[in-house]
PDB file of N, CA and C in Angstrom:
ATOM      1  N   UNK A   1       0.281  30.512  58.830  1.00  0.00           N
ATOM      2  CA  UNK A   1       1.192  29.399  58.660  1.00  0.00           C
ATOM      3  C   UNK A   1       2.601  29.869  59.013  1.00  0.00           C
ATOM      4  N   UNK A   2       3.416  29.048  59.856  1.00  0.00           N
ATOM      5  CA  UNK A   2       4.939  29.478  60.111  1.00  0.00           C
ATOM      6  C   UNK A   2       5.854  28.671  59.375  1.00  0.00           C
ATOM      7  N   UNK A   3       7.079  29.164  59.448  1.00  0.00           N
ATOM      8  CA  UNK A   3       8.148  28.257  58.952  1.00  0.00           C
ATOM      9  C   UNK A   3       8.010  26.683  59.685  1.00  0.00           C
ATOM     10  N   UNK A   4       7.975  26.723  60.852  1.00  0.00           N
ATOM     11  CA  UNK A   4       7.952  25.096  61.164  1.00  0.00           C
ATOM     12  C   UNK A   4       6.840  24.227  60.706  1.00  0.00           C
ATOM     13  N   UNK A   5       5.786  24.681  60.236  1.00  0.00           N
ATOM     14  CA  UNK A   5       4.789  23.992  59.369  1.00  0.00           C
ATOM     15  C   UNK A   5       4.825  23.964  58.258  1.00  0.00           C
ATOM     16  N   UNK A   6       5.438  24.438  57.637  1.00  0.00           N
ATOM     17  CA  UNK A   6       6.042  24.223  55.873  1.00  0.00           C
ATOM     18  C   UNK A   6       7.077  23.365  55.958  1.00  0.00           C
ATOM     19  N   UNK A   7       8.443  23.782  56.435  1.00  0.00           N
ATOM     20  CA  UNK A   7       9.546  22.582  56.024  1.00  0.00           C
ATOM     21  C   UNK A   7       9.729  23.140  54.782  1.00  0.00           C
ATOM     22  N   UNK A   8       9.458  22.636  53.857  1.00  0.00           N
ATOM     23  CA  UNK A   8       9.414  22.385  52.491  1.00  0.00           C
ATOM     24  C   UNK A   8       8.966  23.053  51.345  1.00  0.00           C
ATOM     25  N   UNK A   9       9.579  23.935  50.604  1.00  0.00           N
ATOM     26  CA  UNK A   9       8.684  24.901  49.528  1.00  0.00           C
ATOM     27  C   UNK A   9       9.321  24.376  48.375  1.00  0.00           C
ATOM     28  N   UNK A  10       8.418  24.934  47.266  1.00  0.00           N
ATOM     29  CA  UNK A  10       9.301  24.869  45.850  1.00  0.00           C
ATOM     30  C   UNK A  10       9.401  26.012  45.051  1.00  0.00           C
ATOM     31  N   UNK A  11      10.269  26.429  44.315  1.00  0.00           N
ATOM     32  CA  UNK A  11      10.384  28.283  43.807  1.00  0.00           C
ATOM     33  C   UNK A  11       9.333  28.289  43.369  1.00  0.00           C
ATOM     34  N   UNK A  12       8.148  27.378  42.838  1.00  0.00           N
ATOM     35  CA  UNK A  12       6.756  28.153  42.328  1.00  0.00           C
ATOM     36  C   UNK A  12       6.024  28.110  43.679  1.00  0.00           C
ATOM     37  N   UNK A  13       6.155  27.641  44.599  1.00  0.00           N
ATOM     38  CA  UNK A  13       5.268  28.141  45.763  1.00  0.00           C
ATOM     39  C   UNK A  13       5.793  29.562  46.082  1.00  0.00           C
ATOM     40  N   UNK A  14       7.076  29.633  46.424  1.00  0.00           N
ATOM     41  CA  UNK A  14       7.960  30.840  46.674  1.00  0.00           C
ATOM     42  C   UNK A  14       7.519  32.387  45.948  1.00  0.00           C
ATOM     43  N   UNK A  15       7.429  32.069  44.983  1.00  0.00           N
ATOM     44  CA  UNK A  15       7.239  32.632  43.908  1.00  0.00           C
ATOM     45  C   UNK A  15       5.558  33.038  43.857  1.00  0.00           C
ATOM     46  N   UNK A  16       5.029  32.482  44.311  1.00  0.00           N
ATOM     47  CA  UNK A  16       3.394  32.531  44.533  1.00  0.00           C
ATOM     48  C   UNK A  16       2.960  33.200  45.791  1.00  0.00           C
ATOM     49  N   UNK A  17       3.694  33.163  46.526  1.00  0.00           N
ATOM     50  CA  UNK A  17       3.156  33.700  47.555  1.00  0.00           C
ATOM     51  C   UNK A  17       3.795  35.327  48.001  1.00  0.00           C
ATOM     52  N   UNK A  18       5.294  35.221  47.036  1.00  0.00           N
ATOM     53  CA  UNK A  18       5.626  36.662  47.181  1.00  0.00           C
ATOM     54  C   UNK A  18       5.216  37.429  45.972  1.00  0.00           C
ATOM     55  N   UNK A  19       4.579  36.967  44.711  1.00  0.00           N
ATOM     56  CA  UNK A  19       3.453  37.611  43.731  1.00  0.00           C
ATOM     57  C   UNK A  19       5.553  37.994  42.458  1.00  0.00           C
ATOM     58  N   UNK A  20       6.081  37.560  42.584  1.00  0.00           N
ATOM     59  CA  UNK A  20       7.288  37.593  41.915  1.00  0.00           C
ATOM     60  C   UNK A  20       7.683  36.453  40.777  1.00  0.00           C
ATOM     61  N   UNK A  21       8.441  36.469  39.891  1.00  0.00           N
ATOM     62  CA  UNK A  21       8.278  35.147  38.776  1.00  0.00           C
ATOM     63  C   UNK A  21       9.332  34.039  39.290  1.00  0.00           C
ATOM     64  N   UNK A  22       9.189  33.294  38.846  1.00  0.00           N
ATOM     65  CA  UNK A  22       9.868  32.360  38.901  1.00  0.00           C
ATOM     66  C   UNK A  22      11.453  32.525  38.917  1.00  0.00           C
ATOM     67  N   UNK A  23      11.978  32.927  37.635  1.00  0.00           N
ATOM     68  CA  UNK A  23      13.268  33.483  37.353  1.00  0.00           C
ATOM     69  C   UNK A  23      13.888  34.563  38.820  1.00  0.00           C
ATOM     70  N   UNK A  24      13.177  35.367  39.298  1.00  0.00           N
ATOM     71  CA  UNK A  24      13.301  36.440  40.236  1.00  0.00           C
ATOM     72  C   UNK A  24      13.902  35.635  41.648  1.00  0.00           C
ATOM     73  N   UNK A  25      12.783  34.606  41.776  1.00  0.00           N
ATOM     74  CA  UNK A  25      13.233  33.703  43.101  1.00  0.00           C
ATOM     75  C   UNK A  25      14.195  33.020  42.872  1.00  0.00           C
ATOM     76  N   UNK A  26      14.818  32.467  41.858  1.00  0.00           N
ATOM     77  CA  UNK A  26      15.442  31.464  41.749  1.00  0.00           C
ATOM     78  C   UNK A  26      16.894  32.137  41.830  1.00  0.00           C
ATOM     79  N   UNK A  27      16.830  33.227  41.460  1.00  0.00           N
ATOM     80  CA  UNK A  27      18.094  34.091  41.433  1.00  0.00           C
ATOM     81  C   UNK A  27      18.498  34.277  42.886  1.00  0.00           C
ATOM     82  N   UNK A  28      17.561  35.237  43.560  1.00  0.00           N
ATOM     83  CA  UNK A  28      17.443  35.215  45.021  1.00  0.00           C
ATOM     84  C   UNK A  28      17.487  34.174  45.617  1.00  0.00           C
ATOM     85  N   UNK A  29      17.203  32.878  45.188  1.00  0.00           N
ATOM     86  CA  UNK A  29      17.127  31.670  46.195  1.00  0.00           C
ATOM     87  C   UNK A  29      18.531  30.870  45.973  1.00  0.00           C
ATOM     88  N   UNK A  30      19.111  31.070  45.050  1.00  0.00           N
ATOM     89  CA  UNK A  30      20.545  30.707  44.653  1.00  0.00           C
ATOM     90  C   UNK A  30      21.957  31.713  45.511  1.00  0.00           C
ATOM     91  N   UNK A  31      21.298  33.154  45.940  1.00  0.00           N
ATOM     92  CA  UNK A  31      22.137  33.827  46.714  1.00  0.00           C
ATOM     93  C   UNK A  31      22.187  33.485  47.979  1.00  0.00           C
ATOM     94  N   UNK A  32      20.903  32.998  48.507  1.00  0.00           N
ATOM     95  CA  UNK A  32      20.677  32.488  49.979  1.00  0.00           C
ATOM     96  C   UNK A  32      21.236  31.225  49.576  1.00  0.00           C
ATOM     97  N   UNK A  33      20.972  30.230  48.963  1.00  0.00           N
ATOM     98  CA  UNK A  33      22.071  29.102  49.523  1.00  0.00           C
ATOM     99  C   UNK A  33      23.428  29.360  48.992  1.00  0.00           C
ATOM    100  N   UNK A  34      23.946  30.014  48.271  1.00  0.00           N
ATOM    101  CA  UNK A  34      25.470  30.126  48.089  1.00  0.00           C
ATOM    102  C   UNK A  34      25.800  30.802  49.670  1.00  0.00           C
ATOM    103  N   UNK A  35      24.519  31.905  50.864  1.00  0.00           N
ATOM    104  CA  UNK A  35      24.891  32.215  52.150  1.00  0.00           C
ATOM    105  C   UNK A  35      25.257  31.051  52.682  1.00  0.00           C
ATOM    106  N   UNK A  36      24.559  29.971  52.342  1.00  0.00           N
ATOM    107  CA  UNK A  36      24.349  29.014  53.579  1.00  0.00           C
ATOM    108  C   UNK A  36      23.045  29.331  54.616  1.00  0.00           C
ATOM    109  N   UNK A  37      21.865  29.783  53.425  1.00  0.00           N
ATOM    110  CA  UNK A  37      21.164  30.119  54.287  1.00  0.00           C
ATOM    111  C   UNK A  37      19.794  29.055  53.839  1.00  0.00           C
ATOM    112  N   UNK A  38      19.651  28.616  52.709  1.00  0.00           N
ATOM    113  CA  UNK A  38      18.843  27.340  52.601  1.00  0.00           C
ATOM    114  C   UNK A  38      19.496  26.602  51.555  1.00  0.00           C
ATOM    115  N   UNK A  39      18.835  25.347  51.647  1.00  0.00           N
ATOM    116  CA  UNK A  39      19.401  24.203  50.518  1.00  0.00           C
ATOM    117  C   UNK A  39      18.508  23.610  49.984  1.00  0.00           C
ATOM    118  N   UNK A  40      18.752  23.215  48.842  1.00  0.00           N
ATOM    119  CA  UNK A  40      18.188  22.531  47.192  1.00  0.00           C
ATOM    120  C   UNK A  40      18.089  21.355  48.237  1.00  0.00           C
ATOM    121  N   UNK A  41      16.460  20.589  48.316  1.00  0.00           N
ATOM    122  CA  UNK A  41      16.705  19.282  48.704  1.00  0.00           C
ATOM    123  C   UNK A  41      16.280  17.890  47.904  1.00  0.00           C
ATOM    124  N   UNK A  42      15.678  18.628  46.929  1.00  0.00           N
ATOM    125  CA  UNK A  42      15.159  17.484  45.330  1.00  0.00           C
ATOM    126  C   UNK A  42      14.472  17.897  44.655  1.00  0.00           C
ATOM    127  N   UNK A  43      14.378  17.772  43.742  1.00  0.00           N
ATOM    128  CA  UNK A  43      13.526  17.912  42.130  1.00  0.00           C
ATOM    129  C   UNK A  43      12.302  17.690  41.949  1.00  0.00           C
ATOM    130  N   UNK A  44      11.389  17.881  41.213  1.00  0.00           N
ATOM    131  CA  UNK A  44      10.182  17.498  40.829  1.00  0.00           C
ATOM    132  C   UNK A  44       9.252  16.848  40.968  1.00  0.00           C
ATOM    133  N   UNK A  45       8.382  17.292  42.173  1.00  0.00           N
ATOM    134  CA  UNK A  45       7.119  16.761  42.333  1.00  0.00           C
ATOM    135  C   UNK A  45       5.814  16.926  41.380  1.00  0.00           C
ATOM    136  N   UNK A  46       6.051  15.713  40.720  1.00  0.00           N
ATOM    137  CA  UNK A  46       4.898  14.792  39.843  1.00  0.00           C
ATOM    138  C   UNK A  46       5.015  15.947  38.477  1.00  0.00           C
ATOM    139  N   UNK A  47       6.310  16.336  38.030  1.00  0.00           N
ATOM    140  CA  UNK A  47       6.373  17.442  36.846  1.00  0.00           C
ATOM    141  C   UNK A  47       6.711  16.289  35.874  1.00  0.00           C
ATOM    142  N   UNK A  48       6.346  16.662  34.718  1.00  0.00           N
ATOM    143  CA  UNK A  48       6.860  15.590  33.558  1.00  0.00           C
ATOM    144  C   UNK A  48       7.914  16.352  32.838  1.00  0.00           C
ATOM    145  N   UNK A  49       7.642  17.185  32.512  1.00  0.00           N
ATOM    146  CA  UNK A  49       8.437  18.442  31.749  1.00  0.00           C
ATOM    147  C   UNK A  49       8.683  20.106  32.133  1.00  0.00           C
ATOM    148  N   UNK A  50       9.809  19.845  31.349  1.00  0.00           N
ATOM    149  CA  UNK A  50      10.374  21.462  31.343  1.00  0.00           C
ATOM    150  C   UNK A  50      11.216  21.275  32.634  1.00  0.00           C
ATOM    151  N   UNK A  51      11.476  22.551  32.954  1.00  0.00           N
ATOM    152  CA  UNK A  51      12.999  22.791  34.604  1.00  0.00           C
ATOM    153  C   UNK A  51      12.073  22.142  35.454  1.00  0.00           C
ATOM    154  N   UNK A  52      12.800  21.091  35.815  1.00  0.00           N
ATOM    155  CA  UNK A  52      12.473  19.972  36.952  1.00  0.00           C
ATOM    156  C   UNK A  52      12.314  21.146  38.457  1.00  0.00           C
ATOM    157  N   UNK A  53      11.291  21.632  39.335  1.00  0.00           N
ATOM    158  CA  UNK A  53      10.522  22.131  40.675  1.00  0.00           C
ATOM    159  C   UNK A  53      11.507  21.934  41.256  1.00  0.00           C
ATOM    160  N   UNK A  54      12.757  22.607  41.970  1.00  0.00           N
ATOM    161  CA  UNK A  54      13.522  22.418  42.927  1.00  0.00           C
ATOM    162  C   UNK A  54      12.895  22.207  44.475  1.00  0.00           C
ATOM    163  N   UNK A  55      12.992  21.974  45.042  1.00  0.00           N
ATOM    164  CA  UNK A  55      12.323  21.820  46.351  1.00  0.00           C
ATOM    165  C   UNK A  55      13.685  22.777  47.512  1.00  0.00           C
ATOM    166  N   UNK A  56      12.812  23.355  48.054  1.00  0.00           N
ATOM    167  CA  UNK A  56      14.314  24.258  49.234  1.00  0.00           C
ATOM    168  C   UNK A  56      13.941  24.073  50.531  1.00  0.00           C
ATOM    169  N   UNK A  57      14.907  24.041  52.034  1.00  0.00           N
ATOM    170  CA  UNK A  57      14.538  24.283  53.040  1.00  0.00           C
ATOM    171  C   UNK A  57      15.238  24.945  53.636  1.00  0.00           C
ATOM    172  N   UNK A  58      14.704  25.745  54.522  1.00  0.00           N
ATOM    173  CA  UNK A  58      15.650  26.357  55.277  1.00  0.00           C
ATOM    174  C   UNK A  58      17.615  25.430  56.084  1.00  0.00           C
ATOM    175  N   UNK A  59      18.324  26.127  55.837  1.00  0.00           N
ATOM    176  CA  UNK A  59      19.378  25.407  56.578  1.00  0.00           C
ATOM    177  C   UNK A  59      19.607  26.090  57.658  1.00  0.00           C
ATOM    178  N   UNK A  60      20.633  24.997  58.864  1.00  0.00           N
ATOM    179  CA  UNK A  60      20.771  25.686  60.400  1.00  0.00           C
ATOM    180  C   UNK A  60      21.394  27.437  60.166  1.00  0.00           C
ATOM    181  N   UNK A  61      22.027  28.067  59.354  1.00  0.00           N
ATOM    182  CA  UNK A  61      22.027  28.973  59.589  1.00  0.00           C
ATOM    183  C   UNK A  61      20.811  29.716  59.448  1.00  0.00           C
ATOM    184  N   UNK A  62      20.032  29.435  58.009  1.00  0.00           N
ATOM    185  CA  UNK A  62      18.626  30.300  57.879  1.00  0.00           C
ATOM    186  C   UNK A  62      17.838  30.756  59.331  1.00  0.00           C
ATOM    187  N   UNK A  63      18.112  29.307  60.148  1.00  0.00           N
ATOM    188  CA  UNK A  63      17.324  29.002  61.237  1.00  0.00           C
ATOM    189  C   UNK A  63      17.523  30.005  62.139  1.00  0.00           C
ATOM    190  N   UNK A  64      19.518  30.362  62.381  1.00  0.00           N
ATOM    191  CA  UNK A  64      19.743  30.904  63.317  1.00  0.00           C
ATOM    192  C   UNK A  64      19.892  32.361  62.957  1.00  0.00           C
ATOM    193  N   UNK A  65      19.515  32.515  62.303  1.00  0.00           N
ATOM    194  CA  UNK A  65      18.990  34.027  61.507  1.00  0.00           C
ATOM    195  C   UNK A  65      18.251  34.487  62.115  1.00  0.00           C
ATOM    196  N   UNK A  66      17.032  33.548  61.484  1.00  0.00           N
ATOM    197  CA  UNK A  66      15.796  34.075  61.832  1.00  0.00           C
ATOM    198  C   UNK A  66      15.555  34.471  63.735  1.00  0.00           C
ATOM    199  N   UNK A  67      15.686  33.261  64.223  1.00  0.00           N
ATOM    200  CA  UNK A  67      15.811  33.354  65.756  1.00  0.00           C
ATOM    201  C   UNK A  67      16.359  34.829  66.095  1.00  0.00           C
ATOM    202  N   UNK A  68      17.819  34.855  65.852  1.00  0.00           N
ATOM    203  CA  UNK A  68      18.555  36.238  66.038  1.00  0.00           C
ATOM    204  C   UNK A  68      17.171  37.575  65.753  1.00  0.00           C
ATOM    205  N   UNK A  69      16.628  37.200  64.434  1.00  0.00           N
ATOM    206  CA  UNK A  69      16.050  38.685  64.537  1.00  0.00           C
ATOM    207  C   UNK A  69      14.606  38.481  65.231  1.00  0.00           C
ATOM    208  N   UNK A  70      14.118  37.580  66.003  1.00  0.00           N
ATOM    209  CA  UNK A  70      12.635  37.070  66.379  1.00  0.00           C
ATOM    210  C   UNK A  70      11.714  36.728  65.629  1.00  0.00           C
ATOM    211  N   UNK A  71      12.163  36.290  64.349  1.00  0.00           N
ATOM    212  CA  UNK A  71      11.152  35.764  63.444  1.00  0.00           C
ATOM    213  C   UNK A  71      10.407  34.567  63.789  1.00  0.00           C
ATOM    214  N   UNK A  72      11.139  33.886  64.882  1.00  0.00           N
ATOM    215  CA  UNK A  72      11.587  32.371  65.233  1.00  0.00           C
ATOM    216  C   UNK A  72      11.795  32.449  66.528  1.00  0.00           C
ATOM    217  N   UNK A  73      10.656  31.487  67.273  1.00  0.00           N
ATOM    218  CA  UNK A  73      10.767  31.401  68.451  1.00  0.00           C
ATOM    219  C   UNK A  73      12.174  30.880  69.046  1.00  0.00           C
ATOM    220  N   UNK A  74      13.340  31.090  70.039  1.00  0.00           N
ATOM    221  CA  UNK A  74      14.237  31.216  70.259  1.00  0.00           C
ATOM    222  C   UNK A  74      14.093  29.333  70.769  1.00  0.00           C
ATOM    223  N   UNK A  75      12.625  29.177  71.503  1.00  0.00           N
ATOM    224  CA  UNK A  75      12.694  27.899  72.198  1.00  0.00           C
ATOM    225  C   UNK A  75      12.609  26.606  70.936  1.00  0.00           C
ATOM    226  N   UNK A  76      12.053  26.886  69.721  1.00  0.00           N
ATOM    227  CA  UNK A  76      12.013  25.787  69.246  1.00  0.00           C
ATOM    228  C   UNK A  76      13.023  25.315  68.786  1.00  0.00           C
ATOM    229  N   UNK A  77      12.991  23.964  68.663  1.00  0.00           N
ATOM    230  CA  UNK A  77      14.116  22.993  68.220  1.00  0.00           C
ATOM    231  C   UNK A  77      14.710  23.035  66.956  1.00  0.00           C
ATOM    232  N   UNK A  78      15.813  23.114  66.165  1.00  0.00           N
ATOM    233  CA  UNK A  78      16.250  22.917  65.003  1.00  0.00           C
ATOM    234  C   UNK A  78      15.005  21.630  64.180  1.00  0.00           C
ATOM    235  N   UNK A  79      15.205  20.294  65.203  1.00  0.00           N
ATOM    236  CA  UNK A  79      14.261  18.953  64.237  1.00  0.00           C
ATOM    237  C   UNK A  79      12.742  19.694  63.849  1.00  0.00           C
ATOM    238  N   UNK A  80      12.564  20.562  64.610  1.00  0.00           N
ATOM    239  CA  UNK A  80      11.076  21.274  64.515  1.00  0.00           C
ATOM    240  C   UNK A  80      11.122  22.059  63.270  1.00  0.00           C
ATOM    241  N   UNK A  81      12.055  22.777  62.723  1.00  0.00           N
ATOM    242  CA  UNK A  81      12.193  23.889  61.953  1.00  0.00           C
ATOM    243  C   UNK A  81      12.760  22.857  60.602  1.00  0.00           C
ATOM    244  N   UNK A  82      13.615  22.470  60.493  1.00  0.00           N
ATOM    245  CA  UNK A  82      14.435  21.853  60.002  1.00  0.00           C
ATOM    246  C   UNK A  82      13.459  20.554  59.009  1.00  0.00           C
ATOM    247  N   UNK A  83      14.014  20.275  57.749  1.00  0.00           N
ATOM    248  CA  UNK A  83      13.404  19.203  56.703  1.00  0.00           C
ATOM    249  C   UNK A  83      13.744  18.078  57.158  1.00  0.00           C
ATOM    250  N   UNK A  84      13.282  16.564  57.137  1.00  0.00           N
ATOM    251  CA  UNK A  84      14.501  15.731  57.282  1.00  0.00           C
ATOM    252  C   UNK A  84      14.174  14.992  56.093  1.00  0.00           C
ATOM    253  N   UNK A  85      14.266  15.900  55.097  1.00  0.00           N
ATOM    254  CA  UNK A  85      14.728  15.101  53.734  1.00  0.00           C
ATOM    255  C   UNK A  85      16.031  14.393  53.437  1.00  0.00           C
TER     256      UNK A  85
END
């Protein structure tokens, strides 16, 4: 699976797939968007309680990061990579 087929994570996916807690990502995921490197794009899918699921996506800098180091094909499009939440 690549970044342009996700779009969209939430710190417990984040958090699940790098085997790290919740608290750990959220810290780290609060340093990348204070970079300007992703953004908070809404709250809680189908949670009733407790800290409302932030939802994150990469932002155009994350994007042009990644590209820079070849994580990210150079040809694809921002709308490709990019949420349009």
């Amino acid at each position: 699976m690549t970044v342009n087929q996700v779009k969209i994570l939430t710190v417990g996916q984040v958090a699940a797939i790098f085997h790290k807690s919740r608290q750990v990502i959220r810290r780290r995921l609060h340093d990348l968007e204070k970079g300007g490197l992703v953004e908070t794009v809404g709250t809680r899918f189908g949670r009733a309680r407790g800290r409302p699921e932030n939802s994150l996506v990469l932002a155009e800098r994350g994007v042009d990061i990644l590209k820079e180091r070849g994580l990210l094909d150079q040809a694809i499009p921002y709308e490709k990579v990019l949420s349009c939440m």
